[in-house]
Protein backbone atom coordinates (compact mmCIF):
# COMPACT_ATOMS: atom_id res chain seq x y z
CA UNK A 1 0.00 0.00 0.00
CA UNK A 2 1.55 3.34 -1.27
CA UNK A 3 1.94 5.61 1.25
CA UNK A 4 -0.17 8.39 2.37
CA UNK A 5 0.54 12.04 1.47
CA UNK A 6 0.63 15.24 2.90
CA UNK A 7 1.04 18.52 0.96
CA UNK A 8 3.17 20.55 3.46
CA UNK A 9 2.15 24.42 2.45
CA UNK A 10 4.71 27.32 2.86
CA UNK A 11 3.32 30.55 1.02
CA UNK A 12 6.84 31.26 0.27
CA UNK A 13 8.99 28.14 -0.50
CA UNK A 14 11.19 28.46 0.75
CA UNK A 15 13.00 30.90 2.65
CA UNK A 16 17.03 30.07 4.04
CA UNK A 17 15.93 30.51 7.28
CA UNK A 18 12.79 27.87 7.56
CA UNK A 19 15.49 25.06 7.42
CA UNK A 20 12.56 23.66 10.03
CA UNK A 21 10.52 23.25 7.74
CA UNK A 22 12.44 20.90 5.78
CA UNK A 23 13.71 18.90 8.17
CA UNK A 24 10.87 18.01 9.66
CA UNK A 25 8.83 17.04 6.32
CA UNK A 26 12.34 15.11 5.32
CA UNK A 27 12.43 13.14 8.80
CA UNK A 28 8.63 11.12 7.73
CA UNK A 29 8.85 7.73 7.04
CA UNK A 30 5.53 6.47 6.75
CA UNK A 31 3.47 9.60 5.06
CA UNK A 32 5.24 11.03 1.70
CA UNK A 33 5.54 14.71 1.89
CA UNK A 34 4.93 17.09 -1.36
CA UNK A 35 6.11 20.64 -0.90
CA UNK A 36 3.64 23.31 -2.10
CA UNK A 37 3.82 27.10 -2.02
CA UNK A 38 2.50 30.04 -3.23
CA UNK A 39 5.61 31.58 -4.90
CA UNK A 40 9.23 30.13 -4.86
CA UNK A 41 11.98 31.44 -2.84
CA UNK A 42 16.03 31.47 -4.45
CA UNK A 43 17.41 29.48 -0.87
CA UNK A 44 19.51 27.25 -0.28
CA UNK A 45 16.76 25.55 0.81
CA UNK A 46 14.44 25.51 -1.85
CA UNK A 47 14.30 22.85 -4.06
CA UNK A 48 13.37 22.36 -8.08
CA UNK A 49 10.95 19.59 -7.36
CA UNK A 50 9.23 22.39 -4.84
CA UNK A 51 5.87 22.41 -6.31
CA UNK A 52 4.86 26.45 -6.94
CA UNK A 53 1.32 27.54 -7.86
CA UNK A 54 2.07 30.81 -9.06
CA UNK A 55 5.76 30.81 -10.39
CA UNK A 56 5.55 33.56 -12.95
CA UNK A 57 4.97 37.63 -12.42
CA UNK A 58 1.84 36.65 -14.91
CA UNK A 59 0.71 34.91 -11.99
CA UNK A 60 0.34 37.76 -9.32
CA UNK A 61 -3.41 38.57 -10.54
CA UNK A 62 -3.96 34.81 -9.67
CA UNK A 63 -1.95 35.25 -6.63
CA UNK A 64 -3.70 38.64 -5.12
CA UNK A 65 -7.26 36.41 -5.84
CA UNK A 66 -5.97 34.25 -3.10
CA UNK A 67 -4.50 36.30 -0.75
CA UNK A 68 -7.81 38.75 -1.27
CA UNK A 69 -10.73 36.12 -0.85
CA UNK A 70 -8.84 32.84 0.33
CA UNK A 71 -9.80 31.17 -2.74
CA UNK A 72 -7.80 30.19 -6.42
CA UNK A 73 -9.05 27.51 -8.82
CA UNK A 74 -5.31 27.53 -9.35
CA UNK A 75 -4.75 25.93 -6.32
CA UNK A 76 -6.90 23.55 -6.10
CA UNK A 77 -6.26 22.38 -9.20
CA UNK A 78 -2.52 21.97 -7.46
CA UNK A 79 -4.28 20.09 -4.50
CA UNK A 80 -6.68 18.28 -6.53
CA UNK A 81 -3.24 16.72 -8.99
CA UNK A 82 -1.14 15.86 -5.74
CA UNK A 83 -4.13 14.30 -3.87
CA UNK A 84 -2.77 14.68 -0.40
CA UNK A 85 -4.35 12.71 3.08
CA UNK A 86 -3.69 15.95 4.71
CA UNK A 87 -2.27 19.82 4.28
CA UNK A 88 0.19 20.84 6.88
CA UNK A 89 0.55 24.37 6.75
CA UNK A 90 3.08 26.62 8.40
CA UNK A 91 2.47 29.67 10.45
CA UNK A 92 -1.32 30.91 10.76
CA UNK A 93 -1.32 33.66 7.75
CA UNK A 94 -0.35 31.11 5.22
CA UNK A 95 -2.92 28.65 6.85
CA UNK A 96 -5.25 30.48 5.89
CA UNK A 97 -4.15 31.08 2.85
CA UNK A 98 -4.49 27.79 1.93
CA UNK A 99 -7.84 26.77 4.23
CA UNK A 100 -10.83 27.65 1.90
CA UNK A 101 -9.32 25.41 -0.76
CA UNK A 102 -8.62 22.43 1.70
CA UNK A 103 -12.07 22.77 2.84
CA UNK A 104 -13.37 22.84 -0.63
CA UNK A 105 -11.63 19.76 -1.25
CA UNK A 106 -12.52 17.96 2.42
CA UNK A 107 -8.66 17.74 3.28
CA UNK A 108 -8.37 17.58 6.92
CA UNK A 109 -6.02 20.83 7.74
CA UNK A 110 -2.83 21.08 10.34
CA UNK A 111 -1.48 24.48 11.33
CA UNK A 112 1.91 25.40 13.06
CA UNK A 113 2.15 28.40 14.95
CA UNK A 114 5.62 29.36 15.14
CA UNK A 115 5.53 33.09 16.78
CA UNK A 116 4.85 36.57 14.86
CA UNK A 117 2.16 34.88 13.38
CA UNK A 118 0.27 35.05 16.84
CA UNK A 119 2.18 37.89 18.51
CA UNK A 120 2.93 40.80 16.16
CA UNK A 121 0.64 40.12 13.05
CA UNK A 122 -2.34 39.82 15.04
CA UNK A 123 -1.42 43.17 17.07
CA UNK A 124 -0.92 45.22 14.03
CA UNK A 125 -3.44 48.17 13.77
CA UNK A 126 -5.59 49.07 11.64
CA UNK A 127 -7.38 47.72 8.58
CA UNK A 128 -4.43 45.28 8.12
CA UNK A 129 -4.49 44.73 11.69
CA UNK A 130 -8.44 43.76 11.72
CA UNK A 131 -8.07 41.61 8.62
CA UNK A 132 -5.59 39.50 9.94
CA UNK A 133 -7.68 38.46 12.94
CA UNK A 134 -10.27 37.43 11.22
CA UNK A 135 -8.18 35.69 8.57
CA UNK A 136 -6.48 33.88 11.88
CA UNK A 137 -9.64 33.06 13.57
CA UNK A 138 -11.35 31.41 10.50
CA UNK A 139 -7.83 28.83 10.07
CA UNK A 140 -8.09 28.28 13.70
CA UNK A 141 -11.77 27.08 13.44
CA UNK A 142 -11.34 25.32 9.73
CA UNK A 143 -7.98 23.68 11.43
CA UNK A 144 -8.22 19.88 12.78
CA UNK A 145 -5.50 20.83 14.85
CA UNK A 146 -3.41 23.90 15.76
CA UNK A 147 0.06 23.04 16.69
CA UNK A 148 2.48 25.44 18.74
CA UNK A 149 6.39 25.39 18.95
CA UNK A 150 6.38 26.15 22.39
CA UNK A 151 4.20 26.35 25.96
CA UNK A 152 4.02 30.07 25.11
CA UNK A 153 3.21 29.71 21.43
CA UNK A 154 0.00 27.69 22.35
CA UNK A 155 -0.82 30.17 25.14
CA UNK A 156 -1.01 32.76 22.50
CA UNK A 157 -2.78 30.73 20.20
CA UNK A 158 -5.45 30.77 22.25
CA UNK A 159 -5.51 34.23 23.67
CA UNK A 160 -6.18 34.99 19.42
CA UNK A 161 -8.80 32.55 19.66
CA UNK A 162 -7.60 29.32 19.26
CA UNK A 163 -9.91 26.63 20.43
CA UNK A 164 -7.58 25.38 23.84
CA UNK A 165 -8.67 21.30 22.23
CA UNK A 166 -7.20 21.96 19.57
CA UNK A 167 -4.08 23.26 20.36
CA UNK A 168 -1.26 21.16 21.04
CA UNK A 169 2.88 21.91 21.89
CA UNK A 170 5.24 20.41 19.38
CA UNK A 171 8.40 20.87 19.35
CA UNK A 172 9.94 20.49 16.07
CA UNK A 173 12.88 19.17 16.70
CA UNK A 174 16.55 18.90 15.24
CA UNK A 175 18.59 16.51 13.70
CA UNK A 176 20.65 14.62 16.28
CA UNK A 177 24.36 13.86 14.94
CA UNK A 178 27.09 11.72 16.20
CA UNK A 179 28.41 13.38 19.17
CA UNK A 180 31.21 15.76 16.85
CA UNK A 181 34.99 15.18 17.58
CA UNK A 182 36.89 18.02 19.41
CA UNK A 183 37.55 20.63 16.84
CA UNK A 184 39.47 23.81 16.90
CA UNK A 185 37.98 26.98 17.93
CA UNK A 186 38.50 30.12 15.84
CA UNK A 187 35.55 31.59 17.45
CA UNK A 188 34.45 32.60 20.78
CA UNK A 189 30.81 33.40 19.77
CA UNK A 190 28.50 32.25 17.65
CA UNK A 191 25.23 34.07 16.60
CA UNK A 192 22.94 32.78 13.96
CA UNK A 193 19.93 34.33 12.91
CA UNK A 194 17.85 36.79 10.90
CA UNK A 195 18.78 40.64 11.80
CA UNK A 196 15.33 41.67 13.02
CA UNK A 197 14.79 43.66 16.15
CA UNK A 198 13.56 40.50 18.43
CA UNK A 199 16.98 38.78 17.90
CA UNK A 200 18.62 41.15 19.72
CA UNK A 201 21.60 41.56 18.16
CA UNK A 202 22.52 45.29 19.13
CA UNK A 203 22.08 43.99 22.79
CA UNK A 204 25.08 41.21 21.54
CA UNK A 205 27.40 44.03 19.82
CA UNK A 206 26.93 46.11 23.30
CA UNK A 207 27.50 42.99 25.51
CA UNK A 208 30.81 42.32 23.72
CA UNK A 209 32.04 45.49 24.20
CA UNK A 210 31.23 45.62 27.52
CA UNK A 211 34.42 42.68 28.07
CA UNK A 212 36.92 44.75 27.00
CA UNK A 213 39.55 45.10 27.07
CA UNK A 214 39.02 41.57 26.06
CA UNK A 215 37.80 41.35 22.81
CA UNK A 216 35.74 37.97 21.96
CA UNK A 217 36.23 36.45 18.24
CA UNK A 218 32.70 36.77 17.21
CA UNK A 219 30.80 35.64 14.01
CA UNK A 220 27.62 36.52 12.48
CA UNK A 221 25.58 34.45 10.21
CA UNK A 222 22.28 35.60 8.64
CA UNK A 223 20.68 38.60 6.77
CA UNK A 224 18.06 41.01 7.34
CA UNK A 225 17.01 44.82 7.50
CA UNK A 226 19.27 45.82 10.29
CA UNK A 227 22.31 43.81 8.84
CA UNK A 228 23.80 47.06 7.49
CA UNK A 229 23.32 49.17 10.95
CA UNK A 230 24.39 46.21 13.39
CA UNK A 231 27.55 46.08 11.00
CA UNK A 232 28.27 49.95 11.37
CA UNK A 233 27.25 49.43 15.26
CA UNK A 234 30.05 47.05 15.54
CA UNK A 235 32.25 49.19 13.77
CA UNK A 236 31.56 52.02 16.18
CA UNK A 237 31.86 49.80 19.22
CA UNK A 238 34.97 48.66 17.99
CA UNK A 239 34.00 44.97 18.69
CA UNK A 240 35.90 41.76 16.83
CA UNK A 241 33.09 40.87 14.95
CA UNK A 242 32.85 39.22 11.64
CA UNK A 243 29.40 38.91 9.61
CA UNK A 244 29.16 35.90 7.13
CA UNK A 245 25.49 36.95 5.68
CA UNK A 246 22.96 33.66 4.64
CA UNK A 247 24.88 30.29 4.69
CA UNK A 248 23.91 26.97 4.02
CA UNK A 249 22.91 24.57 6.55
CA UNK A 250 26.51 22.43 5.95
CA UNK A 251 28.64 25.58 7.24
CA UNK A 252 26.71 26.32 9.40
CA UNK A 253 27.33 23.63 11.06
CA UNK A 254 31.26 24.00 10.54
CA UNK A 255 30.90 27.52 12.30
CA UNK A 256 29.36 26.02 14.82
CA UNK A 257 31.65 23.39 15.41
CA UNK A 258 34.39 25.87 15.38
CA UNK A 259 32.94 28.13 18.19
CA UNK A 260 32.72 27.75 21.80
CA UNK A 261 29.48 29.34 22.41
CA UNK A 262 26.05 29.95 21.07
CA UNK A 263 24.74 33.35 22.10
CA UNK A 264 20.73 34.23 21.23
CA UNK A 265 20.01 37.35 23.37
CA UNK A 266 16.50 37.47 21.46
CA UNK A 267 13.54 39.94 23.02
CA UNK A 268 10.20 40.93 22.45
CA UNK A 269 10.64 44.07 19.97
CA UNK A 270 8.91 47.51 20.49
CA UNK A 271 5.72 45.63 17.53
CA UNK A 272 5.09 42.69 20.09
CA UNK A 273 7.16 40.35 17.86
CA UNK A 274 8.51 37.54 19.85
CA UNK A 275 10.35 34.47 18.70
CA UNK A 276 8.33 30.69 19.34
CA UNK A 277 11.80 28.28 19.89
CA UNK A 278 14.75 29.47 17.88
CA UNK A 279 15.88 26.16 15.67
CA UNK A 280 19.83 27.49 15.89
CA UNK A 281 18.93 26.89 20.06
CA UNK A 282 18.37 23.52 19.80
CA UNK A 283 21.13 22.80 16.59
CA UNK A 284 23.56 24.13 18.82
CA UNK A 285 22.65 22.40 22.02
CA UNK A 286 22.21 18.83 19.70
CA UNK A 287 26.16 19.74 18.70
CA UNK A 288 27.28 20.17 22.20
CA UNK A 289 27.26 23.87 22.45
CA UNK A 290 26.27 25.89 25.60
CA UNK A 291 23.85 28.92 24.56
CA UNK A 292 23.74 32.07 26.26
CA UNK A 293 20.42 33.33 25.69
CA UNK A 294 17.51 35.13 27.60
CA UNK A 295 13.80 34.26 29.37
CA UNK A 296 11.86 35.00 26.65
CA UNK A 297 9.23 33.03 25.09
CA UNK A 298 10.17 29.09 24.48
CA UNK A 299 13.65 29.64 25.07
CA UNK A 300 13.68 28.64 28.66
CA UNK A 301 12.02 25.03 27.86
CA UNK A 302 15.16 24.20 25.50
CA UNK A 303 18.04 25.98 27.81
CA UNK A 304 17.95 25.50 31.32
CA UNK A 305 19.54 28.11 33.07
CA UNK A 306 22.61 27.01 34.70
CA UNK A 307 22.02 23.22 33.50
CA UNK A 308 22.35 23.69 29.40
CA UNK A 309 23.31 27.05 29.61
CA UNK A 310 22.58 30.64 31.17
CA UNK A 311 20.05 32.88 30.92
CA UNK A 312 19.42 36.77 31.78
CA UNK A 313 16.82 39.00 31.16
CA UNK A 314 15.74 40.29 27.70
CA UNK A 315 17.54 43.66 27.25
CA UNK A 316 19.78 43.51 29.89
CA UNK A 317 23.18 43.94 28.62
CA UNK A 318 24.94 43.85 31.78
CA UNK A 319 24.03 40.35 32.30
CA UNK A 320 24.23 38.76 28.89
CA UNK A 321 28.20 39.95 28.85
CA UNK A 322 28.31 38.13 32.83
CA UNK A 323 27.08 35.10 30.74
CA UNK A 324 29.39 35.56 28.46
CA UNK A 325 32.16 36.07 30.35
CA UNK A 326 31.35 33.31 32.37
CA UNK A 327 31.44 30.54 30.24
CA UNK A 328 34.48 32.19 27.86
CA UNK A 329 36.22 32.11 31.06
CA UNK A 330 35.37 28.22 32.32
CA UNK A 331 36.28 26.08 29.93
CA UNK A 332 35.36 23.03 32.15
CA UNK A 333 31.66 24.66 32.50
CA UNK A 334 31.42 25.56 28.89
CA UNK A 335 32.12 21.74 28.44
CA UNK A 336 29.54 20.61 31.48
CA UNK A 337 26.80 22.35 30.23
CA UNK A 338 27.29 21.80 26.56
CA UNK A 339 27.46 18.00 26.96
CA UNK A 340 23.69 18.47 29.06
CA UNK A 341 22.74 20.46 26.57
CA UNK A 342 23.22 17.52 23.64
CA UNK A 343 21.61 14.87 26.26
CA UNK A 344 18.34 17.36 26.79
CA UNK A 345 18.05 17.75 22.83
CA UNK A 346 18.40 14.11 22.49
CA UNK A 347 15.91 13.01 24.88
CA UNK A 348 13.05 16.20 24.24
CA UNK A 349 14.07 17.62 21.07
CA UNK A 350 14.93 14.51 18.66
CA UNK A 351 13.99 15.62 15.01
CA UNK A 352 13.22 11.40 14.52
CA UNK A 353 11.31 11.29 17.86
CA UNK A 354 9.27 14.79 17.17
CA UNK A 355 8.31 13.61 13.45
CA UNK A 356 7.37 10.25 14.59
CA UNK A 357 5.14 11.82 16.95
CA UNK A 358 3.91 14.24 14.51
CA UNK A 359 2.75 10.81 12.56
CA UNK A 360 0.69 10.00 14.65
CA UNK A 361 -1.44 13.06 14.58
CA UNK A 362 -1.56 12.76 11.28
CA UNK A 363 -2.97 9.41 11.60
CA UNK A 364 -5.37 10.80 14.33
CA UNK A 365 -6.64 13.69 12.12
CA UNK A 366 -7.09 11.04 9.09
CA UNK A 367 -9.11 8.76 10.92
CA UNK A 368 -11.31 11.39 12.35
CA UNK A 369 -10.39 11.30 15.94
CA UNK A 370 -9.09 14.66 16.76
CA UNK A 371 -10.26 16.31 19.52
């Protein structure tokens, strides 16, 4: 018997940052996944087999008919030729995006919530702002089941209307490799992410200047709005750091390897925009890598302070660069920590575990038993 398939929806496919995504519709063994979106993205994550609805400018009338009314023949001629069990979509805007024509079509519907999609999108103001709820209420009610990165993720799920039955914590995961061998380390500090006010990255540049005269070895991978002012803000700080842009997911990894710390000082930004459970967290942590990060949002239920790593508070600078200085100074407890940080991912955070989980709620929401 073949097996089943679910079309996992992206609205964009697929941007370098969603390796998530990816990994998780890689990791299923026993349902086939087909990748549909809206429009392609040039990552290195997309793919050519990625299958696009609209991949041509002559498309974007087609295109602003969805995103308008929730509805495209176009796409459900897409759904109708792949003949999924199930869509899967990610984050709540694209769900429903892609609801009307999966209720059309009687294809039971999965949503993950991953964070601005039930933080700052459904604060915005405005007509935009009023849209949007409604847009995220009618996915959470078409939805079989709502799924939420994190504790707080589902907590806001909810507070936007989410039906508390429905909604149910699961944590992606990440792949967990061979424990690495000892590697050289040409840097002290490690941040990967997109430069977007909730990362926190000025709060980083500031932190590392605050060690001086010592002056950490750090490295910078990702792109975004503020990359060009975080660069001049190091400049101006006069801290060691070196910015790398987008990379793929293989050096990323090396740069990991090659660092003795992960630092993600992320924060809630002035919009409401919060993070759900950073996937370069738990990638570091599954590599052996103590994180110095913050309590915000689902960070605290993959880094235990003071058992997987430390934590301060978001915003304060003073004690991210005590963190930081800690463990740059402690080798032993850089070590301690990062080896309970691989032993939490493997046990909670297993990309093979999580997906084989996530199997079964597909095979819950198939046979009609979701609650």
């Amino acid at each position: 018997m073949p097996e089943p398939r679910v079309a996992i929806w992206r609205s964009a496919m697929l941007g370098g940052s969603e390796t998530f995504v990816r990994n998780q519709g890689d990791a299923l063994t026993r349902w086939q996944p087909v990748y549909l979106g809206a429009t392609k993205v040039d990552s290195a994550v997309a793919r050519e087999s990625d299958l696009i609805a609209y991949p041509s400018p002559r498309d974007r009338k087609s295109f602003l008919r969805l995103r308008l009314t929730g509805g495209s023949p176009r796409l459900r001629r897409l759904l109708e030729e792949v003949s999924p069990g199930l869509v899967h979509a990610h984050f709540g805007g694209d769900g429903w995006l892609v609801s009307g024509e999966a209720k059309r079509l009687r294809l039971p519907l999965i949503v993950t919530v991953h964070g601005h999609d039930v933080t700052r999108q459904p604060a915005s103001t405005g007509a935009h702002g009023v849209r949007y709820r409604r847009n995220l209420r009618t996915v959470f009610s078409r939805a079989a089941v709502v799924l939420a990165v994190s504790e707080v993720i589902r907590s806001k799920a909810i507070g936007w209307g989410a039906d508390p039955a429905k909604v149910r914590v699961h944590y992606s995961g990440v792949p967990i490799p061979p424990a690495p061998d000892p590697a050289p380390k040409q840097w002290d500090v490690v941040f990967i992410g997109r430069f977007v006010e909730k990362k926190g990255v000025d709060d980083l540049l500031a932190a590392l200047a605050g060690l001086a005269p010592r002056r950490p070895r750090a490295v910078l991978i990702g792109s975004g709005p503020l990359l060009a002012g975080m660069r001049a803000y190091a400049r101006e700080l006069g801290v060691d750091a070196t910015f790398l842009g987008m990379q793929s997911p293989g050096d990323v990894r090396q740069v990991l390897l090659a660092s003795r710390l992960l630092a993600a000082p992320s924060r809630t930004a002035a919009d409401g925009d919060t993070e759900g459970l950073p996937t370069t967290v738990m990638e570091a942590a599954a590599l052996g890598l103590p994180v110095v990060s913050t309590h915000h949002s689902g960070i605290p239920e993959a880094v235990v302070d003071g058992e997987t790593g430390l934590l301060s508070a978001e915003g304060d600078r003073v004690g991210l660069a005590a963190n930081l200085s800690r463990l740059l100074d402690d080798e032993g407890l850089r070590e301690k920590l990062g080896q309970q940080a691989r032993t939490l991912m493997t046990s909670k955070f297993d990309l093979v575990k999580q997906t084989a989980r996530l199997e079964d709620i597909y095979d819950e929401v198939t046979a009609g038993r979701s609650g």
